[in-house]
N, C-alpha and C. Protein backbone atom coordinates (compact mmCIF):
# COMPACT_ATOMS: atom_id res chain seq x y z
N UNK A 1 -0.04 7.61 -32.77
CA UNK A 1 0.92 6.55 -32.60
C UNK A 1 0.22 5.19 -32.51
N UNK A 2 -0.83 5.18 -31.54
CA UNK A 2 -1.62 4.00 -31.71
C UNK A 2 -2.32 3.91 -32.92
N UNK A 3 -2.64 4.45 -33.69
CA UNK A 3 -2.96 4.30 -35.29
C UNK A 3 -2.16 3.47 -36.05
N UNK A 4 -0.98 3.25 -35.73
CA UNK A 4 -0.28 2.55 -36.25
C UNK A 4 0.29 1.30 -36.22
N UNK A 5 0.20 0.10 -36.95
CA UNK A 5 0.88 -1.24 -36.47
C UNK A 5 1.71 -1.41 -35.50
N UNK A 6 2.88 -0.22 -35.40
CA UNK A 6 4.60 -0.50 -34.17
C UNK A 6 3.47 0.03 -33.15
N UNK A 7 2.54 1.38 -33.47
CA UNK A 7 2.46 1.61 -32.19
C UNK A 7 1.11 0.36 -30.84
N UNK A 8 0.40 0.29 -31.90
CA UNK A 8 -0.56 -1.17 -31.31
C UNK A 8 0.18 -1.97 -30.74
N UNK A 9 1.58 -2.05 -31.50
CA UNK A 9 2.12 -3.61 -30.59
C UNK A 9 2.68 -3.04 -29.63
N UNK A 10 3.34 -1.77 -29.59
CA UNK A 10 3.72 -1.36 -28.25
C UNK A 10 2.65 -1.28 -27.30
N UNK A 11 1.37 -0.53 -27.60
CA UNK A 11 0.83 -0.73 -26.43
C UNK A 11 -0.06 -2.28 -25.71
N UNK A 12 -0.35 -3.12 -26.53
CA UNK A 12 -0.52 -4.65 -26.36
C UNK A 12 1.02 -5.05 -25.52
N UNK A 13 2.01 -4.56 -25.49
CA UNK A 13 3.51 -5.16 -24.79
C UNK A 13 3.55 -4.19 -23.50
N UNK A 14 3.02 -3.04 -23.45
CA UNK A 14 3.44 -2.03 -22.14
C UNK A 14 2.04 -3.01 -21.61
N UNK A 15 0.82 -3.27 -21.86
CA UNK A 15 -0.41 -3.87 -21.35
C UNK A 15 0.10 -5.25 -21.11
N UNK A 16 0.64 -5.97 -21.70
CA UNK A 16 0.92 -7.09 -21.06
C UNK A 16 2.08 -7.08 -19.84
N UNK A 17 2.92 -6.46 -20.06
CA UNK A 17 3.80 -6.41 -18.93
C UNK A 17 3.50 -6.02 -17.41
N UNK A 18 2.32 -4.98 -17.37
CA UNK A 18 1.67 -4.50 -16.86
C UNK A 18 0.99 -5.53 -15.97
N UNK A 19 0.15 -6.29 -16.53
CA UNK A 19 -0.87 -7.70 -16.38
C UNK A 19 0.29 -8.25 -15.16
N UNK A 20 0.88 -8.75 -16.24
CA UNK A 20 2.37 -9.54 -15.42
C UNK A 20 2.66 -9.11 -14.30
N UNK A 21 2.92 -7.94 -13.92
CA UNK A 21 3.53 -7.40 -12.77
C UNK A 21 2.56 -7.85 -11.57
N UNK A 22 1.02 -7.31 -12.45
CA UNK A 22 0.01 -7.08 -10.94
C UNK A 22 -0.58 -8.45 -10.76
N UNK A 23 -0.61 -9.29 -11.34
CA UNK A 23 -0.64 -10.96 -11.64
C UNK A 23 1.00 -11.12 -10.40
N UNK A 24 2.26 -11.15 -10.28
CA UNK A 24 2.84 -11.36 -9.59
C UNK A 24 2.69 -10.80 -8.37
N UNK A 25 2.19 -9.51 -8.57
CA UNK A 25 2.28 -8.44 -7.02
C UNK A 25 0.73 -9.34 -6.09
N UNK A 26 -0.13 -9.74 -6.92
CA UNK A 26 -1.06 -10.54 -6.05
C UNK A 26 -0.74 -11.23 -5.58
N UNK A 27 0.27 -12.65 -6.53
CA UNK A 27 0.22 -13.23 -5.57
C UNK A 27 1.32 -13.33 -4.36
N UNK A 28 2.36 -12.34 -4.48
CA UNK A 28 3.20 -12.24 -3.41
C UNK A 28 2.11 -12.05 -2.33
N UNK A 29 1.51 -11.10 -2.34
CA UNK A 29 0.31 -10.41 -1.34
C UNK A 29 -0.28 -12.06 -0.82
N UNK A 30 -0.80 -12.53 -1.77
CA UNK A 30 -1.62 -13.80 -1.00
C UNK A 30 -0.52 -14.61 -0.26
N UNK A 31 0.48 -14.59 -0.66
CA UNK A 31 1.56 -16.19 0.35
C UNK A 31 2.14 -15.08 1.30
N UNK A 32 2.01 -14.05 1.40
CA UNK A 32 2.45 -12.87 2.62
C UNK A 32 1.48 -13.04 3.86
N UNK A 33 0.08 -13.57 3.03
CA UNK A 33 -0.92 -13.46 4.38
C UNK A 33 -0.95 -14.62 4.66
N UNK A 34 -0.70 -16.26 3.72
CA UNK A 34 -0.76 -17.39 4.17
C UNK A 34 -0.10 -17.55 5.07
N UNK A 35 1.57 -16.95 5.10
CA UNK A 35 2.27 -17.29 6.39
C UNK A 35 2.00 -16.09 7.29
N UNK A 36 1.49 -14.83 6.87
CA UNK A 36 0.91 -14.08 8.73
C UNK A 36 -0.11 -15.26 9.17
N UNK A 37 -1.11 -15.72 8.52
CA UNK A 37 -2.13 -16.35 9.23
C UNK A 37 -1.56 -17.54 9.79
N UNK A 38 -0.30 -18.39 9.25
CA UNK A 38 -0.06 -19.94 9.77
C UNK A 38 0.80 -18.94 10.62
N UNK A 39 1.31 -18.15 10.95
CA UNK A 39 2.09 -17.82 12.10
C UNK A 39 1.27 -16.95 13.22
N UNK A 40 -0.06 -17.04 12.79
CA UNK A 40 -0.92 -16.49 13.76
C UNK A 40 -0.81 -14.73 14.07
N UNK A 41 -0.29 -14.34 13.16
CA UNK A 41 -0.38 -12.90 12.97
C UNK A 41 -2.01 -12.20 12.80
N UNK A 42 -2.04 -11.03 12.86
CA UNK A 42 -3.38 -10.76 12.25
C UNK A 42 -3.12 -10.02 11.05
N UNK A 43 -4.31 -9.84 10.23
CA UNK A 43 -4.30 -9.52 8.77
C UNK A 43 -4.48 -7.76 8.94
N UNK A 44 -3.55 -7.06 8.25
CA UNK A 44 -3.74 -5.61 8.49
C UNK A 44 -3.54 -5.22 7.15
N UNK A 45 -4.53 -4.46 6.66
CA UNK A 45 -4.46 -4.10 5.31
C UNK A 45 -4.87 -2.58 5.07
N UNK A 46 -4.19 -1.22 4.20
CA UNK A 46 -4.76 -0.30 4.27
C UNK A 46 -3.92 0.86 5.17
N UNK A 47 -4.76 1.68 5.12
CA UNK A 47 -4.69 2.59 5.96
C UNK A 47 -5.67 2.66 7.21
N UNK A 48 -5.40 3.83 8.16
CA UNK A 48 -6.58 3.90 9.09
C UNK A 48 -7.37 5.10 8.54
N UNK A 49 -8.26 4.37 8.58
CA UNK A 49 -9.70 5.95 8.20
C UNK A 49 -9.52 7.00 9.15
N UNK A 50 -9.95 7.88 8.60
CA UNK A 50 -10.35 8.76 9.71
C UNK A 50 -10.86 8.96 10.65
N UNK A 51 -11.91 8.27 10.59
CA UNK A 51 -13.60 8.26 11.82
C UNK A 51 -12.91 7.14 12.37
N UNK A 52 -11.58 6.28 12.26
CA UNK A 52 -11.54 4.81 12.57
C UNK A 52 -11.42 4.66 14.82
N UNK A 53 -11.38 5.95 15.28
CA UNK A 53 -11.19 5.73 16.69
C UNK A 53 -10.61 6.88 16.97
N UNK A 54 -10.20 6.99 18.23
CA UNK A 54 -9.27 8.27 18.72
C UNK A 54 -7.82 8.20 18.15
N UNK A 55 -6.88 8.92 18.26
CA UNK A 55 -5.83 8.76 17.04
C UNK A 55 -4.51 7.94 18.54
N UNK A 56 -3.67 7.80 18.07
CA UNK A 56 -2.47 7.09 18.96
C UNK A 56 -2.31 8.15 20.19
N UNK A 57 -1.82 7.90 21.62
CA UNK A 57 -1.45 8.61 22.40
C UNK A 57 -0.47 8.72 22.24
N UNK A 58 -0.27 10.65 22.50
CA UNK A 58 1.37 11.18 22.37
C UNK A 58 1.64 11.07 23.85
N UNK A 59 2.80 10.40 23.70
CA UNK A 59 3.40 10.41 25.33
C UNK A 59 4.48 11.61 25.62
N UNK A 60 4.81 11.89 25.05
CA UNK A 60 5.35 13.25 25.58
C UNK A 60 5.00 14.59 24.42
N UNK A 61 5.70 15.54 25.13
CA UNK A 61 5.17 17.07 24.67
C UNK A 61 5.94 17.41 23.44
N UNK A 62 4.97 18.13 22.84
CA UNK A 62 5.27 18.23 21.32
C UNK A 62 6.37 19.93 21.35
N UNK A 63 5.79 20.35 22.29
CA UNK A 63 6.25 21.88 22.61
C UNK A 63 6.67 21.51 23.73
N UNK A 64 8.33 22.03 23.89
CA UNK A 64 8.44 22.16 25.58
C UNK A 64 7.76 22.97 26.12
N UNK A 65 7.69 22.39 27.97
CA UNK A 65 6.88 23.35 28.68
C UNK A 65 7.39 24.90 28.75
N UNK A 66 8.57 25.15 28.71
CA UNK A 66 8.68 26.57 28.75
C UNK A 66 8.23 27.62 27.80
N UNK A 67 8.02 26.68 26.12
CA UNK A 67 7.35 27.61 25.27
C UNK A 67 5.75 27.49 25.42
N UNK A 68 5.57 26.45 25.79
CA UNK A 68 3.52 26.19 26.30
C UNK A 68 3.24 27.71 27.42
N UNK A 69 4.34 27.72 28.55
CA UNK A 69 3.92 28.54 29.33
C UNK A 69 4.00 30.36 29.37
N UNK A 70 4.44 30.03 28.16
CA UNK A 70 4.51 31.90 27.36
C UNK A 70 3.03 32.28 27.31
C-alpha cells in the first residue's frame, strides 16, 4: 500500500496529524504547569516507582476481624 502514490500520501497525512496532536498535547502540558507553578502547586509527573518509599497507609482492615481470626 505504501508502494503506492494514494498510499504515501496517506501515510505523510496519518504522520502529520499525528505531529499535530502531540505538538498540541505538549503544549497543553506546559501552560498546565505554568499555572500549577504561578499558583504555587508542586509539579507531579508520572507514576510512583516501586523502590519510591513505603507504599500509602491502609487505615482500616482489608479483611474483617472475624475472618482474620479463623
Amino acid at each position: 500500500m505504501i508502494g503506492a502514490p494514494t498510499g504515501r500520501m496517506l501515510a505523510r497525512m496519518l504522520g502529520a496529524a499525528a505531529w499535530h496532536e502531540a505538538e498540541h498535547k505538549a503544549g497543553r502540558h506546559r501552560r498546565a504547569g505554568r499555572q500549577k507553578a504561578r499558583a504555587g502547586k508542586p509539579h507531579r509527573a508520572g507514576n510512583r516507582r516501586a523502590d519510591a518509599g513505603p507504599p500509602l497507609m491502609i487505615t482500616e482492615s482489608l479483611v474483617p476481624e472475624e475472618l482474620a481470626a479463623k
